[in-house]
N, C-alpha and C. Protein backbone atom coordinates (compact mmCIF):
# COMPACT_ATOMS: atom_id res chain seq x y z
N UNK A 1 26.25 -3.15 -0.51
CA UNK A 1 25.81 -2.65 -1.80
C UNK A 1 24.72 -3.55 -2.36
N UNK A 2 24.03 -2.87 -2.88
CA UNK A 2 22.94 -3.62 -3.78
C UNK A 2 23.45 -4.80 -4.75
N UNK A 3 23.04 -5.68 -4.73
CA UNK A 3 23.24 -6.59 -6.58
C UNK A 3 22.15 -7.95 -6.52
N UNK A 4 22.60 -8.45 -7.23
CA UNK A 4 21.22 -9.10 -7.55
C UNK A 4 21.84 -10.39 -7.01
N UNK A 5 20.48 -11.15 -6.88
CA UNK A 5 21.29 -12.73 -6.17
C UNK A 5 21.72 -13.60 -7.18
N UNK A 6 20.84 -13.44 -7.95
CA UNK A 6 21.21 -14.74 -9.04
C UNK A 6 20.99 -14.01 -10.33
N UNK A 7 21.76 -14.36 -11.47
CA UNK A 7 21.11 -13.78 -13.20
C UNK A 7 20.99 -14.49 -14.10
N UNK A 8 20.76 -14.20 -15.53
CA UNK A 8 20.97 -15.88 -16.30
C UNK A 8 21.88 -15.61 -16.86
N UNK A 9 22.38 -16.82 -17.50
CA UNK A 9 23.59 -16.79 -18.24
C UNK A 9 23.92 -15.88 -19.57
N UNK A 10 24.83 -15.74 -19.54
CA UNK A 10 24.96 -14.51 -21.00
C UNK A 10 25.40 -13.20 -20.35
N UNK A 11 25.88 -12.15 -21.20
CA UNK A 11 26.38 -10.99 -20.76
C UNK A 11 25.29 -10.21 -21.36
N UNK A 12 24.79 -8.89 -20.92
CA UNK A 12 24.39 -7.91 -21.18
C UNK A 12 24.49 -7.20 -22.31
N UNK A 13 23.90 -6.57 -23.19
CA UNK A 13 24.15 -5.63 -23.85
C UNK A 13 24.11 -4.13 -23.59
N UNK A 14 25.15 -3.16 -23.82
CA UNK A 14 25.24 -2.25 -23.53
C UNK A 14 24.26 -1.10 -24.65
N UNK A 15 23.16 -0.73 -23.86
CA UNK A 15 22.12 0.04 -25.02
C UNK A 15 21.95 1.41 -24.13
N UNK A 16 22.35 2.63 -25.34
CA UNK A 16 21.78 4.17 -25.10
C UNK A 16 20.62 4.12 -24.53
N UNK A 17 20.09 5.22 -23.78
CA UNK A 17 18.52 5.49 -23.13
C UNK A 17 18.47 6.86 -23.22
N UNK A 18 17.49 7.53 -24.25
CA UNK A 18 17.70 8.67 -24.14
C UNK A 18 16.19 8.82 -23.97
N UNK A 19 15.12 7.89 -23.91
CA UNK A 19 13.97 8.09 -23.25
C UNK A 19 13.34 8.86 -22.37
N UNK A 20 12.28 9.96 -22.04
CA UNK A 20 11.43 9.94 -20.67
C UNK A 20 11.21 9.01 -20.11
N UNK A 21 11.31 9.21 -19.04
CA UNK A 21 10.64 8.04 -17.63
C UNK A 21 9.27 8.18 -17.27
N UNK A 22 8.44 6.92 -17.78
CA UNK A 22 7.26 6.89 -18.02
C UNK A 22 6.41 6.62 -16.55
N UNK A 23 7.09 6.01 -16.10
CA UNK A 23 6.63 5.60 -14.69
C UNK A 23 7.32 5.76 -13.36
N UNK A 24 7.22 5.73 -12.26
CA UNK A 24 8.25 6.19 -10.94
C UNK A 24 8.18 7.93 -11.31
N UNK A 25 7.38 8.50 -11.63
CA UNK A 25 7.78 10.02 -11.65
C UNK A 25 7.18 10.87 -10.38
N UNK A 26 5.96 10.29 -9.84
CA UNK A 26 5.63 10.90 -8.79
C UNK A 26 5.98 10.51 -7.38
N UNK A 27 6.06 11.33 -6.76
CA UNK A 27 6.51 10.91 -5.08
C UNK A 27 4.99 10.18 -4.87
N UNK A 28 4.79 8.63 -4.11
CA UNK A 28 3.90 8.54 -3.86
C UNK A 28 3.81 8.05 -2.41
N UNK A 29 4.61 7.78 -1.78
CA UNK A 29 5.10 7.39 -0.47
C UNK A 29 6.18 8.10 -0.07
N UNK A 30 6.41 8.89 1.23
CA UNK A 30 6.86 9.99 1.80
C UNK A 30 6.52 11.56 1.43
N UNK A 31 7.42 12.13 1.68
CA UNK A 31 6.63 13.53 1.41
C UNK A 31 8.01 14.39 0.66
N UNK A 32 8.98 13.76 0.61
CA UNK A 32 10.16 14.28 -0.68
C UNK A 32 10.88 13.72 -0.77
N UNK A 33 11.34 13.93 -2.28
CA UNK A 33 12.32 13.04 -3.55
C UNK A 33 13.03 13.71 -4.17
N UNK A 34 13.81 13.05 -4.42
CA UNK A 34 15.09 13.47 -5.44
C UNK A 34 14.52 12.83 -6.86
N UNK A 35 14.51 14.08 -7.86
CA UNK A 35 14.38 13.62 -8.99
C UNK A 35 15.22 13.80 -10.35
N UNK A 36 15.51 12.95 -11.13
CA UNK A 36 16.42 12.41 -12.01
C UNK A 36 15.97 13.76 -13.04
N UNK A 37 17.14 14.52 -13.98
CA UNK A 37 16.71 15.43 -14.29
C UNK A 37 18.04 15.24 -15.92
N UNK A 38 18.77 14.27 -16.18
CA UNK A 38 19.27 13.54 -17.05
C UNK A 38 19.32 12.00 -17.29
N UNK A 39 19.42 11.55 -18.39
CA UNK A 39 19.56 9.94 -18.24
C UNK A 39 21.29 9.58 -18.30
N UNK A 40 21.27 8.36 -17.79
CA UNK A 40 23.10 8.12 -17.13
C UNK A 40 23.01 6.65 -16.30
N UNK A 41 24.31 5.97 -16.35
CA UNK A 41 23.83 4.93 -16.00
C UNK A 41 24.23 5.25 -13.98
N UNK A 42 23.72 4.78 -13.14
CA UNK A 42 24.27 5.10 -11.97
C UNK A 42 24.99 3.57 -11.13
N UNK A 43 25.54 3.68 -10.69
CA UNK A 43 26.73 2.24 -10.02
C UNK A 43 25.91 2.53 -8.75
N UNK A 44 25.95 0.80 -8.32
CA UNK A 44 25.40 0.79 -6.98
C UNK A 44 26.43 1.40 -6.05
N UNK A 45 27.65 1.24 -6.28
CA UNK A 45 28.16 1.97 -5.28
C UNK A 45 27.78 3.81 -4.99
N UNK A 46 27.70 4.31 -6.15
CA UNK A 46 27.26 5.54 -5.63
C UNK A 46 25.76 5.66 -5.39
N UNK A 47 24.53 4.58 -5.66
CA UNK A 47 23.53 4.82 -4.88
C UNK A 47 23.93 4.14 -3.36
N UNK A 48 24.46 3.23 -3.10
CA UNK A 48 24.93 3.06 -1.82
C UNK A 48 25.16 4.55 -0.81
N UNK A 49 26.45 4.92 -1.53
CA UNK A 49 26.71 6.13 -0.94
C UNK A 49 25.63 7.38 -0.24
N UNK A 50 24.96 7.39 -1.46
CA UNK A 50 23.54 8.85 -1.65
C UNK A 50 23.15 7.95 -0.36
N UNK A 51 22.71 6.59 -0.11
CA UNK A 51 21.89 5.93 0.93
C UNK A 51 22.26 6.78 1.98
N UNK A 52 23.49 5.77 2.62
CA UNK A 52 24.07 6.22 3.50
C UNK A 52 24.17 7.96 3.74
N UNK A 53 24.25 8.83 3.13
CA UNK A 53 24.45 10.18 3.24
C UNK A 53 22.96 10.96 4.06
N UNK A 54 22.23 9.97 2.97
CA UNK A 54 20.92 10.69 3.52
C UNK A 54 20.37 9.92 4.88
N UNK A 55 20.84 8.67 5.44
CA UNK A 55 20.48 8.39 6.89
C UNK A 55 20.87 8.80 7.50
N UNK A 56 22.39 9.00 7.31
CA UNK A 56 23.43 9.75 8.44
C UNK A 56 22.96 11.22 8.68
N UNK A 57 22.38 11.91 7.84
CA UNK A 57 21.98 13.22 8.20
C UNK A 57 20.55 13.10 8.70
N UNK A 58 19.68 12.47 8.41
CA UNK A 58 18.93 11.85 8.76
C UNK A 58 18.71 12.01 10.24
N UNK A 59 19.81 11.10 10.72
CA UNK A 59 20.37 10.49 12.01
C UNK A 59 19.15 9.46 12.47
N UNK A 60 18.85 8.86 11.28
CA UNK A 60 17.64 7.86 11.20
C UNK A 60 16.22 7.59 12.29
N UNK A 61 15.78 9.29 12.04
CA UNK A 61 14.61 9.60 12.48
C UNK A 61 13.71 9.34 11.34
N UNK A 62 13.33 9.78 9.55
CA UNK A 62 12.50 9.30 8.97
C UNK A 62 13.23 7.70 8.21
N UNK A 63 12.08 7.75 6.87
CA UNK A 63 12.15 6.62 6.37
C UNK A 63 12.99 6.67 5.11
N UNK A 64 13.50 6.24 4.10
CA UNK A 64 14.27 6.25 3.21
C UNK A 64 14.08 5.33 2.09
N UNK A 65 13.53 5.58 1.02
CA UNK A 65 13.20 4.51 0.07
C UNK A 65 14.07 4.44 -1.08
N UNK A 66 14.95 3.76 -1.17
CA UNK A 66 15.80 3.97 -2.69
C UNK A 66 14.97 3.03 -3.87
N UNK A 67 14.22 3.81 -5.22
CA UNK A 67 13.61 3.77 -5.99
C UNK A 67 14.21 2.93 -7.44
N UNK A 68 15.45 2.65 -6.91
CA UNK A 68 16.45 2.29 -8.49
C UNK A 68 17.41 1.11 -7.81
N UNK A 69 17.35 -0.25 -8.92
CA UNK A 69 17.97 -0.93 -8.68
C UNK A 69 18.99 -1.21 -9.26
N UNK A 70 20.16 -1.10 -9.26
CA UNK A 70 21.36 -2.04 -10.47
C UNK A 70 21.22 -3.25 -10.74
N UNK A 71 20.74 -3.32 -12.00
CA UNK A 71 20.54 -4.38 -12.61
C UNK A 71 21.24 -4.98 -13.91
N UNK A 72 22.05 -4.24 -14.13
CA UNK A 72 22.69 -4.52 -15.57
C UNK A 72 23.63 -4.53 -15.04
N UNK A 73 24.64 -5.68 -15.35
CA UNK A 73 26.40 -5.82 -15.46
C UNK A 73 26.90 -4.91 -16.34
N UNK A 74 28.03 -4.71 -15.81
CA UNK A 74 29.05 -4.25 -16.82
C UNK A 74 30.13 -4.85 -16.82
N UNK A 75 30.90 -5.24 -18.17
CA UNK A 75 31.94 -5.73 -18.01
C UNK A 75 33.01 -5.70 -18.72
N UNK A 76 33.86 -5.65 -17.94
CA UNK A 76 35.56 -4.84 -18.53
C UNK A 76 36.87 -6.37 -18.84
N UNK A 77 37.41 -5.28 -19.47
CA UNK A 77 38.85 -6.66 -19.79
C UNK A 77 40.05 -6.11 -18.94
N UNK A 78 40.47 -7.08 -18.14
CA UNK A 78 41.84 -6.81 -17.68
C UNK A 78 42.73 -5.86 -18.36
N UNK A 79 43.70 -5.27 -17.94
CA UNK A 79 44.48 -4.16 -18.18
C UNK A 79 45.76 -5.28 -18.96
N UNK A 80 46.29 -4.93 -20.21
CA UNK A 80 47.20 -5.45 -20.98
C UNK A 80 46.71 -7.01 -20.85
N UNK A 81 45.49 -6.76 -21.84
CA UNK A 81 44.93 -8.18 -22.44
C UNK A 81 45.11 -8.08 -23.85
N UNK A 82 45.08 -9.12 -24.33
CA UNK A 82 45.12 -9.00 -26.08
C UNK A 82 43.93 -8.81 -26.07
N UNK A 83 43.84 -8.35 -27.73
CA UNK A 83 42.04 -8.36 -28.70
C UNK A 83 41.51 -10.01 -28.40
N UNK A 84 40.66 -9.84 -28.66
CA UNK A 84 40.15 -11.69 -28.99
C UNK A 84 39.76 -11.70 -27.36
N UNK A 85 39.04 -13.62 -27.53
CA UNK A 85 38.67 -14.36 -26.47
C UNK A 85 37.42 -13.70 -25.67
N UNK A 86 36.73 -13.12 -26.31
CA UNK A 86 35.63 -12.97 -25.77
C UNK A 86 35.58 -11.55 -24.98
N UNK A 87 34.33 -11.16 -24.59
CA UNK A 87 33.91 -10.01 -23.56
C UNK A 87 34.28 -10.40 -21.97
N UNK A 88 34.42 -9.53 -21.53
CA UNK A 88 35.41 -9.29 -20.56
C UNK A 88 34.30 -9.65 -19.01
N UNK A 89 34.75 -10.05 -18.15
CA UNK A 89 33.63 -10.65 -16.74
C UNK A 89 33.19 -9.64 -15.77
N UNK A 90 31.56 -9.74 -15.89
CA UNK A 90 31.36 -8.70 -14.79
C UNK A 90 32.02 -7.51 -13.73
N UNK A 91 32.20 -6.54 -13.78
CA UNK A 91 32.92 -6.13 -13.16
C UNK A 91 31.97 -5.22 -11.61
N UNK A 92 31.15 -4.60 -12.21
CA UNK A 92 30.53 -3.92 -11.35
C UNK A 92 28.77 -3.82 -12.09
N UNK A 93 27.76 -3.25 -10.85
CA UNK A 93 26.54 -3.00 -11.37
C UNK A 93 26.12 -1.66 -11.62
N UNK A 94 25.21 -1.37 -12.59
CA UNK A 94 24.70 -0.18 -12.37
C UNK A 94 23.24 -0.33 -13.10
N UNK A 95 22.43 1.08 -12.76
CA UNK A 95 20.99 1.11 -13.20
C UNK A 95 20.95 2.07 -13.66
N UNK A 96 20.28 1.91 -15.26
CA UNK A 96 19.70 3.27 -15.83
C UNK A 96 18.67 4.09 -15.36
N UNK A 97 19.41 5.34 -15.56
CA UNK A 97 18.18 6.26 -14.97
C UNK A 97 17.96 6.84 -16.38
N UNK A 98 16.28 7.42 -16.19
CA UNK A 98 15.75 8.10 -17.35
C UNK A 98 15.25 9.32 -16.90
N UNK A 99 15.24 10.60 -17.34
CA UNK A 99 14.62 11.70 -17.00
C UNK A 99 13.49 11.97 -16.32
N UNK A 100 13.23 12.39 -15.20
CA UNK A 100 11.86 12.20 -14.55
C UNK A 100 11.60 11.40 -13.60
N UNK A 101 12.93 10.45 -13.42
CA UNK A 101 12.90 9.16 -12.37
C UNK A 101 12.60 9.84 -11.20
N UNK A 102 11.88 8.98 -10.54
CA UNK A 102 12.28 9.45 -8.99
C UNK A 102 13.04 8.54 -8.30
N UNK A 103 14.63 8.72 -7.70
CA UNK A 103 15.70 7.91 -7.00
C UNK A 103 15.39 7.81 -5.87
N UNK A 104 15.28 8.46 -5.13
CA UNK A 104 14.78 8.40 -3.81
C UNK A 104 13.46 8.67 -2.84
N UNK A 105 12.98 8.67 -2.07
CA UNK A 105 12.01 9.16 -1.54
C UNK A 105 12.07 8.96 0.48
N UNK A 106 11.79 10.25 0.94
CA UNK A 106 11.70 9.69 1.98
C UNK A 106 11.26 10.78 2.97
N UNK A 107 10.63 10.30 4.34
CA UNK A 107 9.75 11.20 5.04
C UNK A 107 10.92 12.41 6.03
N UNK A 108 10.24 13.37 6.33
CA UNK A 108 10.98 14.13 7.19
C UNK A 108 11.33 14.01 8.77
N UNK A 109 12.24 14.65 8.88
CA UNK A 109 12.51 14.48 10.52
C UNK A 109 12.32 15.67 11.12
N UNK A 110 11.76 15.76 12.07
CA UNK A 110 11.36 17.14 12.44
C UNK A 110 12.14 18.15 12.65
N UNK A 111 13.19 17.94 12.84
CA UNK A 111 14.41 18.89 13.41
C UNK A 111 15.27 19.36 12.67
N UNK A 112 15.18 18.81 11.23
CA UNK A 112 16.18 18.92 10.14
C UNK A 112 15.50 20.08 9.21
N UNK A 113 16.47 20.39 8.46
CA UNK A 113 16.06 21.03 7.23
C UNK A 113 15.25 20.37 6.19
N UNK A 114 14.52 20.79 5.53
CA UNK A 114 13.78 19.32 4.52
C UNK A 114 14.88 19.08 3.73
N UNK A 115 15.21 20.24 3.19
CA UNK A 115 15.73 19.80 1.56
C UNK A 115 17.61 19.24 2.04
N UNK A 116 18.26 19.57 2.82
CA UNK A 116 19.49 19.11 3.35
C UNK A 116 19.70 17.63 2.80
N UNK A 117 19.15 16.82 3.92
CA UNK A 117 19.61 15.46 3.36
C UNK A 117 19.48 15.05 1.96
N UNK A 118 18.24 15.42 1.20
CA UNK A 118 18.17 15.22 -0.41
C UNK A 118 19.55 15.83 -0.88
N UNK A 119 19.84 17.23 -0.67
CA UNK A 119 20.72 17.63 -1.16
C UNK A 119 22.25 16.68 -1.18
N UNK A 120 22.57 16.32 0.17
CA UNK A 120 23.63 15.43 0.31
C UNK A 120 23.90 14.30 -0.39
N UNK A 121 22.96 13.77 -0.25
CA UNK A 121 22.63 12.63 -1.06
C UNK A 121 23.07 12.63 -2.84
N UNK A 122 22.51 14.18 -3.55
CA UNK A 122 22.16 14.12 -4.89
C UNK A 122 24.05 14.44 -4.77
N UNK A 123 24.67 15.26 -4.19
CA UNK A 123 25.91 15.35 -4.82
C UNK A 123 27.07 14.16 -4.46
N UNK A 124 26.04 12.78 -4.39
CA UNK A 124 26.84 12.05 -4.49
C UNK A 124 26.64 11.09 -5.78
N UNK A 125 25.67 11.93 -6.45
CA UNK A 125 25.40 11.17 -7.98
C UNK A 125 26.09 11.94 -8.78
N UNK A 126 26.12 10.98 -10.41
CA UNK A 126 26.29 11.63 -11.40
C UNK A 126 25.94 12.20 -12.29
N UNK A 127 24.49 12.80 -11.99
CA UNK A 127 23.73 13.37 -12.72
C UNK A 127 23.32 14.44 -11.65
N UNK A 128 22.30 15.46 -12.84
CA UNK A 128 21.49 16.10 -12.69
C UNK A 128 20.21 16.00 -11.91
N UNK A 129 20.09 16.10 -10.74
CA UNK A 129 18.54 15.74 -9.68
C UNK A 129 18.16 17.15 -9.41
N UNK A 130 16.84 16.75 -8.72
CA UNK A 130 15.98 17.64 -8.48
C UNK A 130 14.89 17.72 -7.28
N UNK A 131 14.79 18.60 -6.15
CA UNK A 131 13.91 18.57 -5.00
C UNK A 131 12.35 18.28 -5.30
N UNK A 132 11.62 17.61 -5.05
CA UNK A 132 10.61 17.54 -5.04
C UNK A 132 9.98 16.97 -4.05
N UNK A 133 8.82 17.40 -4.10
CA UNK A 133 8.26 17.39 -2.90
C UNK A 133 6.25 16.54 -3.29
N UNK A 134 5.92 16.21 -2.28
CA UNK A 134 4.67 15.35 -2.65
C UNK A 134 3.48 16.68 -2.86
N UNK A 135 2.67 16.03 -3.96
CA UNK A 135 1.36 16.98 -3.32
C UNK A 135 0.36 16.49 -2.85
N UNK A 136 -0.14 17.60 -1.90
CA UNK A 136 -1.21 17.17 -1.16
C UNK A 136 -2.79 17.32 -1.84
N UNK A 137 -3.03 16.30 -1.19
CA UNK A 137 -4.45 15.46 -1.55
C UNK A 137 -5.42 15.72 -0.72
């Protein structure tokens, strides 16, 4: 799974994103993407997953670019803790997505369906995605 090597000290703040995604919106390397079509936070484990889904169908003939990193902690309190003593220790990562993102990107394999592996992939998120495809230049 993705995470980061090192962070600084302090915990995170947990902040709404109900923003457009200003940047990452076009496919610009490969020739189709999955695109983010709500904002939500996503856990590396389920971009892990989408990874894996889309090589394995794949059967790692093209290329595969995952576009989104988990970068924000989250962090929870043990189960039957008291109130008090502070915010609770890292538990897992995840990355905000914003409307318009592009999550993935990656080239075709000749033998496959195009849109298949995207598809596999997106129903392993928790949002709303979308097929897209590059245009030509």
């Amino acid at each position: 799974m993705m995470q980061q090597r090192r962070r600084s000290s302090g915990r995170r703040i947990r902040a709404a994103s109900t923003a457009v995604c200003d940047f990452g919106r076009d496919v610009v390397i490969g020739q189709f993407g999955l695109k983010a079509m709500e904002p939500d936070r996503v856990t590396a484990r389920q971009i892990e997953a989408a990874r894996r889904a889309l090589t394995r169908h794949m059967k790692r003939a093209g290329r595969v670019w995952i576009r989104i990193f988990p970068d924000l902690p989250v962090s929870k309190k043990p189960a039957e803790v008291r109130m008090g003593s502070g915010k609770g220790t890292p538990e897992l990562w995840v990355a905000r997505v914003k409307p318009g993102r592009v999550i993935s990107r990656s080239t075709a394999s000749p033998c496959r369906p195009r849109g298949k592996p995207l598809s596999l992939a997106a129903a392993k998120l928790p949002i709303k995605t979308r097929f897209v495809e590059r245009i030509a230049e």
